[in-house]
Protein backbone atom coordinates (compact mmCIF):
# COMPACT_ATOMS: atom_id res chain seq x y z
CA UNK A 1 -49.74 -23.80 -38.44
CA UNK A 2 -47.41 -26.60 -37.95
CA UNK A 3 -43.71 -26.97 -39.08
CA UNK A 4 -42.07 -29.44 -38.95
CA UNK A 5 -38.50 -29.08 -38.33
CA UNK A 6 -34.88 -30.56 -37.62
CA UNK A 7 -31.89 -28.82 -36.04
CA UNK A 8 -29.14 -28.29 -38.61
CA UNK A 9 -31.57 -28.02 -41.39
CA UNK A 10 -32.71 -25.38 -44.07
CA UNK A 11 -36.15 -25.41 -41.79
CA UNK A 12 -34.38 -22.57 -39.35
CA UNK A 13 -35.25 -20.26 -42.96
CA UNK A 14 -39.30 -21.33 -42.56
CA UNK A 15 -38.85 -20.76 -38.79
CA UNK A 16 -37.07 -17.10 -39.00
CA UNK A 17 -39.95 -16.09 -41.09
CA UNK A 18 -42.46 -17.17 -38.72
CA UNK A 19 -40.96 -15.36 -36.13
CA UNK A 20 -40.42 -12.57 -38.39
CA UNK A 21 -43.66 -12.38 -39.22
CA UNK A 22 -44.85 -12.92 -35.45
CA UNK A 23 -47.17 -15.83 -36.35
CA UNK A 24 -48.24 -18.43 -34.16
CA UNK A 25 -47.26 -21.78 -34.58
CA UNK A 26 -46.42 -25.07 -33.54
CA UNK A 27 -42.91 -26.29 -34.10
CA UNK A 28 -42.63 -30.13 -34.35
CA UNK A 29 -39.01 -31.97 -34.32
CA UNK A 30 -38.36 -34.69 -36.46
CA UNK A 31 -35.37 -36.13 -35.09
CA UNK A 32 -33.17 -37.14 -38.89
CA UNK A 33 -30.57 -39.59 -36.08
CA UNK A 34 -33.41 -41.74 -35.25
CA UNK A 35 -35.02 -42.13 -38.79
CA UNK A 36 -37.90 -40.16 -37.75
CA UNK A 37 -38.32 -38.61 -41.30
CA UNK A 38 -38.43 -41.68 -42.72
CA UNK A 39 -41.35 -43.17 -41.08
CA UNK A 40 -45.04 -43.77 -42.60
CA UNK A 41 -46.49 -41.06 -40.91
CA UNK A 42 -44.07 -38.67 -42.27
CA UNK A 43 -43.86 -40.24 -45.56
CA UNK A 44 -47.24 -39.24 -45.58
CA UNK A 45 -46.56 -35.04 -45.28
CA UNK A 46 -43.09 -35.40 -47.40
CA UNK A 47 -42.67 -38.57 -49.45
CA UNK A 48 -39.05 -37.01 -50.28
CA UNK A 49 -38.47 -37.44 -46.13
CA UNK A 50 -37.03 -34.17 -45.62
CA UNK A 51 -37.53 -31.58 -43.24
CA UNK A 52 -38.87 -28.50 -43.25
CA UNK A 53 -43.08 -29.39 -44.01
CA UNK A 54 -45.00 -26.73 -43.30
CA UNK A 55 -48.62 -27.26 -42.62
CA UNK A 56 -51.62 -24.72 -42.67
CA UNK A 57 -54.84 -26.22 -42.74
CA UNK A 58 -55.63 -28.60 -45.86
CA UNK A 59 -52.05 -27.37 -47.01
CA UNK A 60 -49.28 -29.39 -47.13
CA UNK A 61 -45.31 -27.62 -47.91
CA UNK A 62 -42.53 -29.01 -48.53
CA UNK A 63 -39.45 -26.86 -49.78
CA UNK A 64 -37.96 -24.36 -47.65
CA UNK A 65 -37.83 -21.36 -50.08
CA UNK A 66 -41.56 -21.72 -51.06
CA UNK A 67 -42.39 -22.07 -47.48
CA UNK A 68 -40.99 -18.79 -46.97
CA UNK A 69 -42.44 -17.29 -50.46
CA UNK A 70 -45.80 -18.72 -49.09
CA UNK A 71 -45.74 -17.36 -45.88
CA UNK A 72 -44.72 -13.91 -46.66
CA UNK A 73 -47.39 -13.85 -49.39
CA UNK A 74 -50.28 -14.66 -46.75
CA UNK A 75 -49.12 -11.87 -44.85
CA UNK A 76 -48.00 -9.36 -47.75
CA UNK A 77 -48.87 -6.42 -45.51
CA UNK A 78 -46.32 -7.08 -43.57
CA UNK A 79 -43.18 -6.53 -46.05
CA UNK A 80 -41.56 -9.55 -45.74
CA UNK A 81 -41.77 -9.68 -49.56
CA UNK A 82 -42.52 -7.27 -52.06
CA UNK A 83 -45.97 -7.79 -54.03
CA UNK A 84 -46.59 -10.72 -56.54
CA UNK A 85 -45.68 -9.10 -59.82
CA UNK A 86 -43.98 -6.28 -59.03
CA UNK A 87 -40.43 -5.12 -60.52
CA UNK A 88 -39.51 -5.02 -57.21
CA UNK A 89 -40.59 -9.16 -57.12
CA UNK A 90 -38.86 -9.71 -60.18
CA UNK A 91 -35.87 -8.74 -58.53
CA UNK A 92 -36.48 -10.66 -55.05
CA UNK A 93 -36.92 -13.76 -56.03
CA UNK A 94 -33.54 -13.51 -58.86
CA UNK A 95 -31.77 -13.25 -55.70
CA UNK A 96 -33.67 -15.89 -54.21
CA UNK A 97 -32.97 -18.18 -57.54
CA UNK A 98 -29.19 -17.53 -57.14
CA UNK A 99 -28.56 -18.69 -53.90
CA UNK A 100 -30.71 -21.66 -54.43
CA UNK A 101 -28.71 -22.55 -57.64
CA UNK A 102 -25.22 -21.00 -57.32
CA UNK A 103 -24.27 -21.05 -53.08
CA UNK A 104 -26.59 -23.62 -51.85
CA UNK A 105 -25.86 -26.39 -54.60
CA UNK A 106 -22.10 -26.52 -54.11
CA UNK A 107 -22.98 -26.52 -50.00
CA UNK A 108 -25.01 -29.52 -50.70
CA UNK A 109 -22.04 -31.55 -52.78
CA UNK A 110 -19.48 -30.45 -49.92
CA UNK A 111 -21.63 -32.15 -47.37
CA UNK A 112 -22.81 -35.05 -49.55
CA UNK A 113 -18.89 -36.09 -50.44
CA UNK A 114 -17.68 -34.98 -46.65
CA UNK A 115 -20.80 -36.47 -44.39
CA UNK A 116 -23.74 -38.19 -46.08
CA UNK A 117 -22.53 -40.74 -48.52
CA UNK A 118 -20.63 -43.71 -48.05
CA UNK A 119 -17.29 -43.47 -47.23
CA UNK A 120 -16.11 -45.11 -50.83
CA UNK A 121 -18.33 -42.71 -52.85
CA UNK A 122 -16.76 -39.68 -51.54
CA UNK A 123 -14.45 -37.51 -53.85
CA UNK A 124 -11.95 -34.82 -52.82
CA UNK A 125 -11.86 -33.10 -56.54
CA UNK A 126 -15.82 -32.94 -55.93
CA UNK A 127 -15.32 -31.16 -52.62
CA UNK A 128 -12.37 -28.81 -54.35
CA UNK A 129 -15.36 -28.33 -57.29
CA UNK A 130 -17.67 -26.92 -55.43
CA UNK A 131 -15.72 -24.73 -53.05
CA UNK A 132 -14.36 -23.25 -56.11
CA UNK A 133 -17.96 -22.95 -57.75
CA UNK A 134 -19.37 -21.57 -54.57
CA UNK A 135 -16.43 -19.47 -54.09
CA UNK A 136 -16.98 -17.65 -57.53
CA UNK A 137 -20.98 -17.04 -56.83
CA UNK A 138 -19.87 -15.66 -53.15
CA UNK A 139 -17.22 -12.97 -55.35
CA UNK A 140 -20.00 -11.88 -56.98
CA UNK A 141 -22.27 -11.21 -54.18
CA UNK A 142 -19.81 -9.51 -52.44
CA UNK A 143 -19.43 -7.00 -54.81
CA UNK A 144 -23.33 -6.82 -54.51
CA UNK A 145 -23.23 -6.65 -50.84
CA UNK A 146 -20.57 -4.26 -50.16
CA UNK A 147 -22.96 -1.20 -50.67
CA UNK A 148 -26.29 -2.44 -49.73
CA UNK A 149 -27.73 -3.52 -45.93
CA UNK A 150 -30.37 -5.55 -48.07
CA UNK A 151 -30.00 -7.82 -51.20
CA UNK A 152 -33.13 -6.95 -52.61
CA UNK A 153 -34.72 -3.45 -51.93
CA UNK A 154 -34.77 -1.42 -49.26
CA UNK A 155 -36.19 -3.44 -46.25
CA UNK A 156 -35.48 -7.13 -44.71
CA UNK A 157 -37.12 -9.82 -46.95
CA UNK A 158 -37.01 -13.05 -47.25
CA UNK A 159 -33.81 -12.96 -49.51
CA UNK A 160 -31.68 -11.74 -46.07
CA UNK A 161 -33.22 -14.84 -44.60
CA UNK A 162 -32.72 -17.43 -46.97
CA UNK A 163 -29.13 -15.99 -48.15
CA UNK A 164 -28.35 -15.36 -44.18
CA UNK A 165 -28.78 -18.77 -42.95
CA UNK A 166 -26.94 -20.02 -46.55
CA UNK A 167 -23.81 -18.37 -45.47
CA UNK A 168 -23.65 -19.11 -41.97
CA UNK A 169 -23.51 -22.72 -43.42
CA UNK A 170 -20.65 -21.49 -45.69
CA UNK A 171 -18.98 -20.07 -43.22
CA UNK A 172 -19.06 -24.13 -41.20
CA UNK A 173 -16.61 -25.00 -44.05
CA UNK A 174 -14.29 -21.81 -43.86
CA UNK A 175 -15.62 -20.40 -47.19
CA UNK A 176 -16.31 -17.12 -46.32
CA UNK A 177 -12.38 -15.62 -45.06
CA UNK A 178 -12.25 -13.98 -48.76
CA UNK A 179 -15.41 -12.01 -48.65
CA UNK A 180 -15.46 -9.76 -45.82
CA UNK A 181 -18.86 -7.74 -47.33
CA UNK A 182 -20.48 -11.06 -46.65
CA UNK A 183 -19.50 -11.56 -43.28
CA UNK A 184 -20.58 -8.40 -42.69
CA UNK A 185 -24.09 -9.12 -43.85
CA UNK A 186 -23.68 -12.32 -42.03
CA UNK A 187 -23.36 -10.71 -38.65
CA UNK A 188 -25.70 -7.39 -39.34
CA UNK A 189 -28.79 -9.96 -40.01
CA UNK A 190 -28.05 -12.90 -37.34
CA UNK A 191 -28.46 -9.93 -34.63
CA UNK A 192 -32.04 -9.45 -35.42
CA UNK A 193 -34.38 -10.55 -32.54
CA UNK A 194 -36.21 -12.98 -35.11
CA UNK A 195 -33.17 -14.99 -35.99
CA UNK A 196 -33.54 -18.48 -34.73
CA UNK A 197 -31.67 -19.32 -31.53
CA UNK A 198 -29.79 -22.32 -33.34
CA UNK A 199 -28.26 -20.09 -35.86
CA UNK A 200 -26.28 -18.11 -33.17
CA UNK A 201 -24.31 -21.34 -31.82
């Protein structure tokens, strides 16, 4: 397997799982500074030009979450996810749906209207938007977290990932202070020896 990869980037979730997992692979870096992911050849794997790509043989993935849904499906016996069309499942990927719609969205308009667009396209009420919209998903996953060491069942999954590396990105913009439950989480699931070396700077 190849991924390919960028510091900085929701591609540390498809690497934790391959180390998770213990499966060998070949990490390539597309370097976003230098254009890289916007070249033909990449174009070619991703014609979105984003990193993470994950590819396995005649299979080309894009999108980190079904990377990691992928990848813990091809090796099921190994608990990284419960079964395909289980209760258990059901339940896994809500979580999973959550923090793609209601932490990682407002994350993304933060950065867009702090870093990515144009200077005279950025809005502060934007920014104040979503770190009240994220704030209000993050209360109620608190609440969640405060009696559980997993999100979803009784074992590490790919929620803990996924959520894990979507807070420690919360946490670059000082949203976390108010929800010590996460914070715990945060730290109990960065220790593991899988966790990728970039997410412990």
């Amino acid at each position: 397997m190849q991924l390919f990869e960028s510091p900085g980037t929701r591609s540390s979730r498809c690497r934790w799982v391959l180390q998770e997992l213990d499966i060998p692979f070949e990490g390539i870096q597309v370097n976003l500074s230098q254009g890289e992911h916007q070249r033909t050849e990449f174009l070619k794997l991703n014609p979105f030009g984003r990193v993470p790509v994950l590819v396995d043989g005649d299979l080309v993935l894009s999108e980190s979450i079904a990377i990691c849904l992928y990848l813990a499906d091809a090796f099921v016996d190994r608990g990284l996810a419960p079964p395909p069309g289980t209760s258990q499942r059901a339940l896994h990927d809500q979580w999973l749906l959550f923090c793609a719609t209601e932490l990682d969205q407002p994350l993304w308009q933060i950065r867009r209207h702090t870093a990515l667009y144009p200077t005279e396209k950025r809005s502060r009420e934007e920014v104040a938007l979503s770190r009240t919209n994220f704030q209000r998903a993050a209360a109620v996953l608190n609440d969640v977290a405060k009696d559980r060491i997993y999100l979803a069942g009784k074992d590490f999954n790919v929620v803990d990932i996924v959520v894990t590396q979507t807070l420690l990105w919360a946490s670059e913009y000082g949203l976390l202070a108010d929800f010590p439950d996460l914070e715990t989480y945060l730290r109990r699931h960065k220790a593991r020896d899988s966790c990728p070396e970039e997410l412990l700077t």
